[in-house]
Structure formats: structure tokens, C-alpha cells
C-alpha atoms as a PDB file:
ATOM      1  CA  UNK A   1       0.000   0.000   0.000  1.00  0.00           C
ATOM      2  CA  UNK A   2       1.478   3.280  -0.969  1.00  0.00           C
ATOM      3  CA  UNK A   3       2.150   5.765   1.851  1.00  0.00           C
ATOM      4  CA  UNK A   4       0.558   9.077   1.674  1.00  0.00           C
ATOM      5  CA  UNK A   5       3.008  11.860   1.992  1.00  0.00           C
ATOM      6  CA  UNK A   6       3.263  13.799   4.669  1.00  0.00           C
ATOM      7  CA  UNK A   7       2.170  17.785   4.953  1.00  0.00           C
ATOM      8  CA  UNK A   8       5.576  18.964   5.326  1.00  0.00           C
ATOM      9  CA  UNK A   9       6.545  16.456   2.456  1.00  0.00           C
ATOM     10  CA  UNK A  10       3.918  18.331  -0.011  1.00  0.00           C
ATOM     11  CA  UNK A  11       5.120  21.816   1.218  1.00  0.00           C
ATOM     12  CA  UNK A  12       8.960  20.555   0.285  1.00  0.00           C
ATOM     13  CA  UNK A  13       7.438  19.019  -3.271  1.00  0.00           C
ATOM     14  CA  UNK A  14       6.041  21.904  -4.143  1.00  0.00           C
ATOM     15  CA  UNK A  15       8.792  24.231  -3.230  1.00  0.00           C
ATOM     16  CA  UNK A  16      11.467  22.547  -5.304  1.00  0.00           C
ATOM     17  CA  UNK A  17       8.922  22.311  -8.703  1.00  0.00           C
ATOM     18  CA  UNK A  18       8.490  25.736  -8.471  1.00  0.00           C
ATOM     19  CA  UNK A  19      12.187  26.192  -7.821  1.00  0.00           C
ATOM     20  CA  UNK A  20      13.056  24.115 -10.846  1.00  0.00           C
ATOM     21  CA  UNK A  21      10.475  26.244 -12.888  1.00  0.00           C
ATOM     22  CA  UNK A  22      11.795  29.805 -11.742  1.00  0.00           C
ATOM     23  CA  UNK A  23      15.422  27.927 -12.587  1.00  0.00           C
ATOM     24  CA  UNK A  24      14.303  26.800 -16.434  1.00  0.00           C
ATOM     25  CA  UNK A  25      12.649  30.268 -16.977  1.00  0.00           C
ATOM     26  CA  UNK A  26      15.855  31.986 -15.999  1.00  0.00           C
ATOM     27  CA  UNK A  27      17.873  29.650 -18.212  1.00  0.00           C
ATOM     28  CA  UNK A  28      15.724  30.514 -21.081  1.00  0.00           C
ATOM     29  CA  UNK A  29      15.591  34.295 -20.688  1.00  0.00           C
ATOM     30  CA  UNK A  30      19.533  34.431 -20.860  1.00  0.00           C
ATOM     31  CA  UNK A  31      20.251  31.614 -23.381  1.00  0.00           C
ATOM     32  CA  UNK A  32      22.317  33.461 -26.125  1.00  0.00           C
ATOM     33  CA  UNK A  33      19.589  33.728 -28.756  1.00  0.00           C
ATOM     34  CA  UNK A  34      20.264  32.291 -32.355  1.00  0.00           C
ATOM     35  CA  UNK A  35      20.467  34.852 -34.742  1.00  0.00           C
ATOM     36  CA  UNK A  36      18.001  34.308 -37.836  1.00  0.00           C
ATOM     37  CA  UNK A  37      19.536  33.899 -41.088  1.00  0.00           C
ATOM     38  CA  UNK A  38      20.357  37.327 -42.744  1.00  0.00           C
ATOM     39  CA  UNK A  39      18.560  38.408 -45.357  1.00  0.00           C
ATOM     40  CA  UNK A  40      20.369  41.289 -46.641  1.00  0.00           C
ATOM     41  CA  UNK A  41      20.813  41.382 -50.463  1.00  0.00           C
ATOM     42  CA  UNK A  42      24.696  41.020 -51.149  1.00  0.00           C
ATOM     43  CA  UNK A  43      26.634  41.783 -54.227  1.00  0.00           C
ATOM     44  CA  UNK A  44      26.675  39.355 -56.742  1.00  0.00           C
ATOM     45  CA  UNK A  45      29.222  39.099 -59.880  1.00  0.00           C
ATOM     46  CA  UNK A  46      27.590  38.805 -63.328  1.00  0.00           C
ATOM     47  CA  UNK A  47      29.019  36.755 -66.354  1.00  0.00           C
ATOM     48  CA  UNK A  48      30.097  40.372 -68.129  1.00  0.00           C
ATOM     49  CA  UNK A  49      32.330  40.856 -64.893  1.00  0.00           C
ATOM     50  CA  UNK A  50      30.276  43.656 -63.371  1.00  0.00           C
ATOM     51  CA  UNK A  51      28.244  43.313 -59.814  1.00  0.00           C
ATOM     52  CA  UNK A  52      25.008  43.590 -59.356  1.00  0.00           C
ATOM     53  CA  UNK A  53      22.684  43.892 -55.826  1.00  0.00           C
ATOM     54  CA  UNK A  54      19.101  43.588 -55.595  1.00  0.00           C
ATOM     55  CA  UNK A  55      15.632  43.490 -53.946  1.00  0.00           C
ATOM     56  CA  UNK A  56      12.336  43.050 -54.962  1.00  0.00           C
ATOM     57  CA  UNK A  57      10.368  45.194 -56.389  1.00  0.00           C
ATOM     58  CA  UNK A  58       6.843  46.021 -55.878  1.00  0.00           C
ATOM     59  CA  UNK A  59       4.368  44.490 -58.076  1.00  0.00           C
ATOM     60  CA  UNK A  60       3.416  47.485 -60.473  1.00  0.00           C
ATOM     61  CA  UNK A  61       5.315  49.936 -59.500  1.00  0.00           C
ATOM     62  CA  UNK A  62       6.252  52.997 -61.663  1.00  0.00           C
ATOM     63  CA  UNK A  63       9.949  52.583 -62.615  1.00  0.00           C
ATOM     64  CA  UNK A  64      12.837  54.917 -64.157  1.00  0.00           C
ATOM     65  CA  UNK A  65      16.224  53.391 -64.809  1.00  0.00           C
ATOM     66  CA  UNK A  66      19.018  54.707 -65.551  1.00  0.00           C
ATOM     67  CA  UNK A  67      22.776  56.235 -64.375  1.00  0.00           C
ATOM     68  CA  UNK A  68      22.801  57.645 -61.057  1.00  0.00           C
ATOM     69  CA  UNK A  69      26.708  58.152 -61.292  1.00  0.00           C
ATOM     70  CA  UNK A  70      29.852  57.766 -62.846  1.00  0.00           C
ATOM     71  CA  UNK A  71      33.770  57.975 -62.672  1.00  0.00           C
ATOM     72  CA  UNK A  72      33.605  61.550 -64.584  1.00  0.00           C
ATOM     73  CA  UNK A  73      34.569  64.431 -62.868  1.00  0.00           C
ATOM     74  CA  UNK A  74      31.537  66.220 -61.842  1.00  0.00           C
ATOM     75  CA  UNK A  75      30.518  70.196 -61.494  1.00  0.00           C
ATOM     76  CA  UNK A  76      32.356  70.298 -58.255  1.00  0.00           C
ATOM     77  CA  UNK A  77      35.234  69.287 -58.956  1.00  0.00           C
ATOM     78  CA  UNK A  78      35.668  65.783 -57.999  1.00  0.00           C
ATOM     79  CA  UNK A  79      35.043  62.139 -58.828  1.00  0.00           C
ATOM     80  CA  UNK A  80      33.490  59.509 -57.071  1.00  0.00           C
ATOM     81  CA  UNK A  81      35.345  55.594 -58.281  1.00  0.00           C
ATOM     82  CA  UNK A  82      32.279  53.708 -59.843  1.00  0.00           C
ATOM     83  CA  UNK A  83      34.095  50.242 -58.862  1.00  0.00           C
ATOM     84  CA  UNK A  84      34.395  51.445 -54.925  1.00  0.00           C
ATOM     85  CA  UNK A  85      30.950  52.293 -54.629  1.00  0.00           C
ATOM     86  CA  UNK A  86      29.172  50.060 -52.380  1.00  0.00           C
ATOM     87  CA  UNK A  87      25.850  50.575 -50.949  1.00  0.00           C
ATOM     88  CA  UNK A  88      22.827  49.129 -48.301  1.00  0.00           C
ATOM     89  CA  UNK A  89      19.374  48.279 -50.301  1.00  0.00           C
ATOM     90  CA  UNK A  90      17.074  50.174 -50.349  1.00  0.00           C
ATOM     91  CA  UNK A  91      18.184  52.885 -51.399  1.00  0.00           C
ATOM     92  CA  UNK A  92      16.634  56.242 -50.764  1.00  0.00           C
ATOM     93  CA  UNK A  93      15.145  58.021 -53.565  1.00  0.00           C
ATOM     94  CA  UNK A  94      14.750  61.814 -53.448  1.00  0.00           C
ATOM     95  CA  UNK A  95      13.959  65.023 -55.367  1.00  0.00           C
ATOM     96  CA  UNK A  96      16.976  67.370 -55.454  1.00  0.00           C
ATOM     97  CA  UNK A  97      18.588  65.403 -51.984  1.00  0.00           C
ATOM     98  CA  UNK A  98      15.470  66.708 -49.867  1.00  0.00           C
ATOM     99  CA  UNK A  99      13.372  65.330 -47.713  1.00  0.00           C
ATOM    100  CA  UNK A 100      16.020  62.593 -46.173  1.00  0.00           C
ATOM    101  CA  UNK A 101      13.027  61.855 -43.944  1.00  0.00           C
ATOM    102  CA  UNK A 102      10.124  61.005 -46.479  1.00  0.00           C
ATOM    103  CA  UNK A 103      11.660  59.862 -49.600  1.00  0.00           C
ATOM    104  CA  UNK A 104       9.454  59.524 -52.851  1.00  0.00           C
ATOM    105  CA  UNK A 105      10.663  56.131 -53.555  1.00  0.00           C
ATOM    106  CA  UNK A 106      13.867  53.818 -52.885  1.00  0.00           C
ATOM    107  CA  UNK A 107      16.240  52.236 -55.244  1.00  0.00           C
ATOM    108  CA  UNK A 108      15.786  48.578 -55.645  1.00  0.00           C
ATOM    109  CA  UNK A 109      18.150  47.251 -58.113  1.00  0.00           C
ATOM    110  CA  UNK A 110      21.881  48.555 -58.828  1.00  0.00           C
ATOM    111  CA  UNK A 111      24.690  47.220 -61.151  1.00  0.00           C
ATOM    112  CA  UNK A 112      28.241  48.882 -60.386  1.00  0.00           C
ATOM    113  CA  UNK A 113      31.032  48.561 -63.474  1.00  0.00           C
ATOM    114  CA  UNK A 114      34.272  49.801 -63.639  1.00  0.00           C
ATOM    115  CA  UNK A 115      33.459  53.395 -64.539  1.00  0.00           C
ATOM    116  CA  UNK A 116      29.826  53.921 -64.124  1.00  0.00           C
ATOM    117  CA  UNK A 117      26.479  53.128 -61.336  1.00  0.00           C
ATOM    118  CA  UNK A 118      23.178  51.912 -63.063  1.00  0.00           C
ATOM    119  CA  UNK A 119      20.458  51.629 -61.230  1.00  0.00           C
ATOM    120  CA  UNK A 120      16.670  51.044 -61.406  1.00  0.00           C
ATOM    121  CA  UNK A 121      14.172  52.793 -58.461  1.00  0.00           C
ATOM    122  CA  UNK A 122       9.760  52.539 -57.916  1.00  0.00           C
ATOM    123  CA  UNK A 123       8.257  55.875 -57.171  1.00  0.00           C
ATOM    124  CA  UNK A 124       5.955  55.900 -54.469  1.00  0.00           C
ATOM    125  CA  UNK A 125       2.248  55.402 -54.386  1.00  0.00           C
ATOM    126  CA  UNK A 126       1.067  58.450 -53.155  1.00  0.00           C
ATOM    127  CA  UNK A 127       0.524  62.251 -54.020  1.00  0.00           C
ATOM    128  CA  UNK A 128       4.123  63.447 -53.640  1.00  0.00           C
ATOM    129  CA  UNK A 129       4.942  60.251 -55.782  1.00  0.00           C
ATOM    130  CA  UNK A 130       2.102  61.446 -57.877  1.00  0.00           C
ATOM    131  CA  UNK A 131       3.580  64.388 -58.269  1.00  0.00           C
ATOM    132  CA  UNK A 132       7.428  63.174 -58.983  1.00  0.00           C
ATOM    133  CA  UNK A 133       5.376  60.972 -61.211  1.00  0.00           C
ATOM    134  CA  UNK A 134       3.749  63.644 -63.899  1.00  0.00           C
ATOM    135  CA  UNK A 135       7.040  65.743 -63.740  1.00  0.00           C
ATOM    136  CA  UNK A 136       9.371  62.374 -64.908  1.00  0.00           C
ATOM    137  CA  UNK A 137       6.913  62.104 -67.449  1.00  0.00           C
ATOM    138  CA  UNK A 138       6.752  65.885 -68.806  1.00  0.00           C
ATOM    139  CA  UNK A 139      10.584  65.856 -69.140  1.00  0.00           C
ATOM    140  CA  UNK A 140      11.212  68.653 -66.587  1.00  0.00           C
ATOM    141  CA  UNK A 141      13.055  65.940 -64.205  1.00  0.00           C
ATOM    142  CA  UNK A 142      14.923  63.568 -66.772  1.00  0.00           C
ATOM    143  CA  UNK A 143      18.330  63.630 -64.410  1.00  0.00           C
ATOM    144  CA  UNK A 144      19.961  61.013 -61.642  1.00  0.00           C
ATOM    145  CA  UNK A 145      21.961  62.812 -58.940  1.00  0.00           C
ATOM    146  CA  UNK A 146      24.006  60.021 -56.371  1.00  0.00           C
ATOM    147  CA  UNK A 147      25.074  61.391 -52.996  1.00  0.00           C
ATOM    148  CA  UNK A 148      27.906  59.634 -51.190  1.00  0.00           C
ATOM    149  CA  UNK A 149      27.847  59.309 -47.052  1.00  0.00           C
ATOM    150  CA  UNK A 150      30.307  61.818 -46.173  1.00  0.00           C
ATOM    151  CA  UNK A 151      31.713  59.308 -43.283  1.00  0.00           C
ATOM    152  CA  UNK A 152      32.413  56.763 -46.340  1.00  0.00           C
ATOM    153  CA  UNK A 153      34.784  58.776 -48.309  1.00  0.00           C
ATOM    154  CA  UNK A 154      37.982  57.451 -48.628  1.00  0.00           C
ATOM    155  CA  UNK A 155      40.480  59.862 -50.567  1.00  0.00           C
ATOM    156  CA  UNK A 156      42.503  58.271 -53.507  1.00  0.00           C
ATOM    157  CA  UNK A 157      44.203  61.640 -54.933  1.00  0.00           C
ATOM    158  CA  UNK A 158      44.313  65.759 -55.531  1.00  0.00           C
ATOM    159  CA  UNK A 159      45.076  66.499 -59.147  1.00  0.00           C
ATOM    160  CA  UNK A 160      45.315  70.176 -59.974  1.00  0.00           C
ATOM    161  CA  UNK A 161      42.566  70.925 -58.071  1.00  0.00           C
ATOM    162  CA  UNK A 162      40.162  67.793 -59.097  1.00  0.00           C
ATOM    163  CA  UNK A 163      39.622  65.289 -56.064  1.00  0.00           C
ATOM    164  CA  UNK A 164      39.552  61.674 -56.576  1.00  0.00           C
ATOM    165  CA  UNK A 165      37.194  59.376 -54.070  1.00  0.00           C
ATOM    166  CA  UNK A 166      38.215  55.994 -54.553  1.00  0.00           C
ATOM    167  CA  UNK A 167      35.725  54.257 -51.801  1.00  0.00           C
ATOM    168  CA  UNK A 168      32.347  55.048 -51.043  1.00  0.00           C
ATOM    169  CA  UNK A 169      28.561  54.439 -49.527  1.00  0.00           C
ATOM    170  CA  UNK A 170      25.239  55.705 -51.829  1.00  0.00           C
ATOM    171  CA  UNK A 171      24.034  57.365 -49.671  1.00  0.00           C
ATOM    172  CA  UNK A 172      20.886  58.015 -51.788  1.00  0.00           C
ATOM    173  CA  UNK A 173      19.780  58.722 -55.204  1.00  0.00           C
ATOM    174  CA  UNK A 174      17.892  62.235 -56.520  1.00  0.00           C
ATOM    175  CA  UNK A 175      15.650  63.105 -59.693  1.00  0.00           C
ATOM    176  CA  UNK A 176      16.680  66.590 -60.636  1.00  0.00           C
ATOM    177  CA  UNK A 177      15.953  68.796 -63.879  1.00  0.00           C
ATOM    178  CA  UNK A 178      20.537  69.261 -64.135  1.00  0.00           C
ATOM    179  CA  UNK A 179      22.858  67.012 -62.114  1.00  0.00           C
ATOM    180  CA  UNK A 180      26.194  67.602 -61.034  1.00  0.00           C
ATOM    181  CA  UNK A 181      27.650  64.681 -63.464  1.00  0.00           C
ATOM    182  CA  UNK A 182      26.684  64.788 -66.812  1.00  0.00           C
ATOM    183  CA  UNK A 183      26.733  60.999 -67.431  1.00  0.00           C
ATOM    184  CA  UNK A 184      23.528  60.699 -64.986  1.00  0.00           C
ATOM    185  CA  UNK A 185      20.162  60.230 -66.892  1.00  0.00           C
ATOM    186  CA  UNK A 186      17.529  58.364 -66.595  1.00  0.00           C
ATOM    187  CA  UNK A 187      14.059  57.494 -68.654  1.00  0.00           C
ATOM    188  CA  UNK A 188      11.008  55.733 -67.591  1.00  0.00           C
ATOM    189  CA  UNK A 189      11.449  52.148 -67.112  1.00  0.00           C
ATOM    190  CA  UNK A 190       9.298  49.388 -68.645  1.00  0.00           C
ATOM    191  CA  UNK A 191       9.365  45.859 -69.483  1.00  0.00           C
ATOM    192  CA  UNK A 192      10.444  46.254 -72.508  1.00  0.00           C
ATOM    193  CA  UNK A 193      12.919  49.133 -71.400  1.00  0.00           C
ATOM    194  CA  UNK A 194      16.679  48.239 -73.039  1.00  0.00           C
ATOM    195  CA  UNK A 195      19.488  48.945 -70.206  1.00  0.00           C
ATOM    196  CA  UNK A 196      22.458  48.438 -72.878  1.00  0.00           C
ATOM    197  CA  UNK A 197      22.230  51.715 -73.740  1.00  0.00           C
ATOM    198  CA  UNK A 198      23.511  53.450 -70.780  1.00  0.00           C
ATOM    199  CA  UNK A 199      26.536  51.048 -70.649  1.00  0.00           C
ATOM    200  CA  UNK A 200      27.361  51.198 -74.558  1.00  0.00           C
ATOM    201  CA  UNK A 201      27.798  54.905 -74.124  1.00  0.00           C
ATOM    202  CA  UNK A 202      31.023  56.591 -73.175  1.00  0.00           C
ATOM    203  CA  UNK A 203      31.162  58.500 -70.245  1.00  0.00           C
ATOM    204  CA  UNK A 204      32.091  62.198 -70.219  1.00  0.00           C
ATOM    205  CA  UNK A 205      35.963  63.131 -70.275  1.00  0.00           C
ATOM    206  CA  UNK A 206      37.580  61.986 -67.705  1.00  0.00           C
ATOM    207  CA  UNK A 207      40.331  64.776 -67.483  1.00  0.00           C
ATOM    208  CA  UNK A 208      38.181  67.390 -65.521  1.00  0.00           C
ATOM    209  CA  UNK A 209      37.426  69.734 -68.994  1.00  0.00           C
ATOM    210  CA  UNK A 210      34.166  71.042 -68.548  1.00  0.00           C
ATOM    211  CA  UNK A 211      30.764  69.416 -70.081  1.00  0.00           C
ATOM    212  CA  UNK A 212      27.640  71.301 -69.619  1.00  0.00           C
ATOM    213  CA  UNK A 213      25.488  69.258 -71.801  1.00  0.00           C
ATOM    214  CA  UNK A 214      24.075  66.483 -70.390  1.00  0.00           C
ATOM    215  CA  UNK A 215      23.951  63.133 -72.521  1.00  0.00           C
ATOM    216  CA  UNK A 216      20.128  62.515 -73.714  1.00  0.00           C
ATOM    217  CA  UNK A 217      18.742  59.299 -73.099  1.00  0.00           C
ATOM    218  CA  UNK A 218      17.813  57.727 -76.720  1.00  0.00           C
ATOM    219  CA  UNK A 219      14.440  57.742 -77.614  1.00  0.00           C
ATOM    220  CA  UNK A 220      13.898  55.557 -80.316  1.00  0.00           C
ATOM    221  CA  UNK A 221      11.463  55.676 -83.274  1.00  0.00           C
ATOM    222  CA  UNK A 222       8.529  53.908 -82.282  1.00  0.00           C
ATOM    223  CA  UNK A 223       6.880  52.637 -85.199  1.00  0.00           C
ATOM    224  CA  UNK A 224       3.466  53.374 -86.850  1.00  0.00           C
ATOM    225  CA  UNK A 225       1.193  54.645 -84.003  1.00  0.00           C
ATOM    226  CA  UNK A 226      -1.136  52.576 -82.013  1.00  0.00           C
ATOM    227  CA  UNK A 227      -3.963  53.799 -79.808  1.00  0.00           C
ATOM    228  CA  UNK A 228      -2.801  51.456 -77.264  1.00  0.00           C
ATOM    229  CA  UNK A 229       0.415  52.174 -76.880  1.00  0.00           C
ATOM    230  CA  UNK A 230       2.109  54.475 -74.218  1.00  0.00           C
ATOM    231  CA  UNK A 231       4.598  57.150 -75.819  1.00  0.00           C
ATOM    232  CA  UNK A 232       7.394  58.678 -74.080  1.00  0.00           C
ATOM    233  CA  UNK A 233       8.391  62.250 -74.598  1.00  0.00           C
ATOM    234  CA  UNK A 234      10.694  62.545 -77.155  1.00  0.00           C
ATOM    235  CA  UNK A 235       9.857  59.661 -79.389  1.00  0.00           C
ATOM    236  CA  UNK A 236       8.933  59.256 -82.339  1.00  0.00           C
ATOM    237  CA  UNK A 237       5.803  57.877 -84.380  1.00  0.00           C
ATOM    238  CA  UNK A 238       4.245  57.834 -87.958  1.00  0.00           C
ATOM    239  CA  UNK A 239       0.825  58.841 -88.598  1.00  0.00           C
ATOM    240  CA  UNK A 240      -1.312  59.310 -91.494  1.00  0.00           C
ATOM    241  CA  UNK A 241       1.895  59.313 -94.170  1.00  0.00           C
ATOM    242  CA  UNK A 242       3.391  61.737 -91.808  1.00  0.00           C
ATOM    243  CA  UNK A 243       6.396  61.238 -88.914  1.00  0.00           C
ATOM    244  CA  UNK A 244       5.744  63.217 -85.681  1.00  0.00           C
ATOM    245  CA  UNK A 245       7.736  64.115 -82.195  1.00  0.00           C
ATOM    246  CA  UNK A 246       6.139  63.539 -79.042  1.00  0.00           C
ATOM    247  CA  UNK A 247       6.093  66.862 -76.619  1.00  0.00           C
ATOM    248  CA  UNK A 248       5.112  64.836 -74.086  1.00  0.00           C
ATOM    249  CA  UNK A 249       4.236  61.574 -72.730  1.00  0.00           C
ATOM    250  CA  UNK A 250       0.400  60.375 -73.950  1.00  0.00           C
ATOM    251  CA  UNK A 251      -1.554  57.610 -74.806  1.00  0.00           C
ATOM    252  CA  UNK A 252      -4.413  56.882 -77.126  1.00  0.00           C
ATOM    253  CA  UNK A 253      -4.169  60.989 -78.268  1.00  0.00           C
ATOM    254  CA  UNK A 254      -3.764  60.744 -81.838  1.00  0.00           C
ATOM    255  CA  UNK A 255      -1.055  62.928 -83.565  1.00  0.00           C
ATOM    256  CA  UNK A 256      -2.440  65.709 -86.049  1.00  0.00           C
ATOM    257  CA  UNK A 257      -5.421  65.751 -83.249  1.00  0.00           C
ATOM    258  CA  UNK A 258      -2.958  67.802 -80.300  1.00  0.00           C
ATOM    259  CA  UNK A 259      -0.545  70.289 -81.214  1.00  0.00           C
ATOM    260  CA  UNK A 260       1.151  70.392 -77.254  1.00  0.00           C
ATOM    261  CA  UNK A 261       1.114  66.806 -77.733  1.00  0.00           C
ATOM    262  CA  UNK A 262       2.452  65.623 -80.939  1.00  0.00           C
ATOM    263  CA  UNK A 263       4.306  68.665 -83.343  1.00  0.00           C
ATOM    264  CA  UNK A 264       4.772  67.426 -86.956  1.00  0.00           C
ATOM    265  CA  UNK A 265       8.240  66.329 -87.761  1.00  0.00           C
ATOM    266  CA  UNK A 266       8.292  65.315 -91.109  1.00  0.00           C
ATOM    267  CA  UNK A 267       5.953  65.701 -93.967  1.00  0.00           C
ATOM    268  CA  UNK A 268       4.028  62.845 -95.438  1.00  0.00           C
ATOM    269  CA  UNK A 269       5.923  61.383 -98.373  1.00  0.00           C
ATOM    270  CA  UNK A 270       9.351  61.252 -96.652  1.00  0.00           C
ATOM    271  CA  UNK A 271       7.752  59.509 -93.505  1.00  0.00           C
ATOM    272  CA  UNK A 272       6.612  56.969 -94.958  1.00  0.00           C
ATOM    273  CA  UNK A 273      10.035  56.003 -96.555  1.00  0.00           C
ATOM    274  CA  UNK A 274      11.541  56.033 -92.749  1.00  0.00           C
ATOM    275  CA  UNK A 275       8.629  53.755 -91.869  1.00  0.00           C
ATOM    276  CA  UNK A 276       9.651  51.471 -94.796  1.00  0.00           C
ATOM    277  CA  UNK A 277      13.094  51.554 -93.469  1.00  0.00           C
ATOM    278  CA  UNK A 278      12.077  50.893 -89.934  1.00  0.00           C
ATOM    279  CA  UNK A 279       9.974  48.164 -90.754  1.00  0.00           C
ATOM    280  CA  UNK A 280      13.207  46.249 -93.006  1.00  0.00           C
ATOM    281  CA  UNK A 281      15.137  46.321 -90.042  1.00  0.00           C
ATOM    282  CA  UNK A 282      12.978  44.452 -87.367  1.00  0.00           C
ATOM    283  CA  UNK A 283      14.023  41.003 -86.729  1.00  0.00           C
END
């Protein structure tokens, strides 16, 4: 027959569960914790040689692409090395390096080479993205400018007055009407948006002589028009016999029908020979 434990046997029984308890709750509060698995994006090296860092985008997002620096000596007076940039995604996107606090997007995707920083940003779903939004599209902001952390600057040289950086943080990224490097532009980005360009193109000279004029993004002719097609300012389209030049960004406006929106180019007759021409050369 089993004996029944005594009162001061129960007091003792409880005292040393509870004990073990409060002892296993202390070990578990100051166990060194196990760090999750990081999961920030890391530099990876293409095929072509050049690095490349990423996140993902949001699904439908409005996209520019584009140069947001280079190894050219910019407006005042120094350069910052393309191949020591390195940088934390995202990165900030801003309007003429204001509003630190609230940017109007982030840059998402970069791609560093030896002389020059590509990179593609989302603008922000909201009114001041809005905003950012109608003005990328009009033209009047067509320019990247890339600020460096000032704590990240690591000196590589003084030449006659021209200052070499030859490690660095992006710091962020601005859309401006005139950047400091001439090399930085950008154009609206869409699926079937061609990046070559901007790494086929030289960069400006490298010896500190001063260019003003800022390389254009190419704008390509974009065939016969279609209603339901989106057209960038700039480009080009054929119409009724006739070749015209977008003044703005539009779709489903039909040229001939709005002067701000489409100004006559070229004649009919001679359009339609580019067209012909155009058409000969698709693959």
C-alpha cells in the first residue's frame, strides 16, 4: 500500500517544482539567442564581370532606370570611383537630396562597373509620388543625382585641383531637372525598357574639362502609331503618311489631333520612306 506523503513532504514538493520552474525560466531568458539567417541582399558578380545587388520590387510599381553616377569628374570638382561604390538596399530616392526623412521612392536594383552606377528605383504610391510621377513624365526631371555618405569617403588623390574618391557608400539617389555629373540620366522604365544603352555609351571626359550638356537618353522611333500604346516624350511615331515628335508623354491621343502633344516632324511622303526603313530592319 502506498504511503501518503506527509504535509511537510507536499510543502517541500512543491517548493522545489516551483524552484526548478523559476530555474528553467531563468535559463531561457539568458540563453544566447540564435540569430536568424540574414537576409540582406549582397553583391553578386555577373558573367560580363560587373556586380550587381538587388531586392524586390513592388508588383506594379512605376519605374525609371538609368545612371545615377559615374567615374567623370563632376561640377564640383571631384570624382566619385564607380568600382568602390558600395551601398545598403534600399536605397533612398529623393527630389533634389530633400526630404532625407520622407523619400518619394527607394532604389531597388543597382549594377556597379568599372566606370559607371546603373540603377533602377519605384516611385511611391502616393501624391508626392504622384507628383514626382507627372514631372518624370513631362521631361522637366529627366536627371539622376548620387550622394555619397560623407563618413564613407575614402580619398585616392588631388590632381590640380580635381579630387579623386576611390571608396564610397550611396548614400541616396535624386531626380533633378541638371545634375552635377553629366553621365547621370535616366528614362522611364518598362518591361520592354533596353538597359544596354547606358553602358554602350562613353562616359564624359575623364580629365576634368568642362561638359555642360548632359547626354540625352535615346528615344527611339517607335513605329506606326497605335492607340494602345504608351509614348514617351521625345519619341517618335508615324501617322497618317506623316512622322511626328512627341512633346510629351500620352496615350491613345492621336497625332495631327494635339498640337502640345504631338508637333509634326516630317511631312508625309518622306515619312513613310523612314517607316519602310524601320519596318526592313525588325528582326
Amino acid at each position: 500500500m502506498r504511503r501518503q506523503e506527509t504535509h511537510d513532504e507536499t510543502i517541500a514538493r512543491i517548493w522545489q517544482e516551483m524552484e526548478a520552474k523559476r530555474l528553467a525560466d531563468l535559463e531561457a531568458q539568458y540563453a544566447p539567442r540564435v540569430k536568424p539567417e540574414s537576409t540582406k541582399p549582397t553583391w553578386t558578380r555577373r558573367q560580363d564581370g560587373t556586380d550587381e545587388m538587388s531586392i524586390p520590387a513592388r508588383a506594379g510599381a512605376r519605374m525609371i532606370h538609368g545612371l545615377a553616377s559615374s567615374s567623370s569628374i563632376n561640377s564640383h570638382g571631384y570624382a566619385l570611383i564607380s568600382r568602390g561604390m558600395d551601398c545598403h538596399l534600399p536605397v533612398a530616392l529623393l527630389s533634389s537630396h530633400k526630404g532625407h526623412s520622407a523619400p518619394i521612392g527607394e532604389v531597388f536594383y543597382v549594377r556597379r562597373t568599372e566606370d559607371r552606377i546603373y540603377v533602377r528605383a519605384q516611385i511611391n504610391d502616393n501624391e508626392a509620388g504622384d507628383f514626382a510621377w507627372t514631372m518624370i513624365r513631362s521631361g522637366e526631371l529627366r536627371c539622376f543625382s548620387g550622394a555619397a555618405r560623407n563618413s564613407s569617403l575614402r580619398l585616392q588623390g588631388i590632381v590640380e585641383g580635381k579630387t579623386f574618391y576611390g571608396a564610397w557608400e550611396l548614400l541616396e539617389v535624386s531626380i533633378c531637372p541638371t545634375g552635377a555629373n553629366p553621365d547621370s540620366v535616366f528614362e522611364v522604365y518598362q518591361s520592354s525598357s533596353n538597359e544596354t544603352k547606358f553602358f554602350s555609351r562613353p562616359i564624359a571626359d575623364k580629365s576634368g574639362k568642362a561638359l555642360v550638356k548632359h547626354a540625352e537618353p535615346e528615344l527611339p522611333y517607335a513605329g506606326v502609331w497605335a492607340e494602345s500604346e504608351q509614348y514617351e516624350r521625345g519619341q517618335f511615331t508615324t501617322a497618317g503618311g506623316a512622322l511626328w515628335h512627341a512633346e510629351a508623354a500620352s496615350k491613345g491621343i492621336k497625332p495631327g489631333t494635339a498640337p502640345a502633344i504631338w508637333r509634326l516632324a516630317v511631312k508625309r511622303g518622306e515619312a513613310d520612306r523612314l517607316e519602310r526603313q524601320h519596318a526592313s530592319t525588325r528582326v
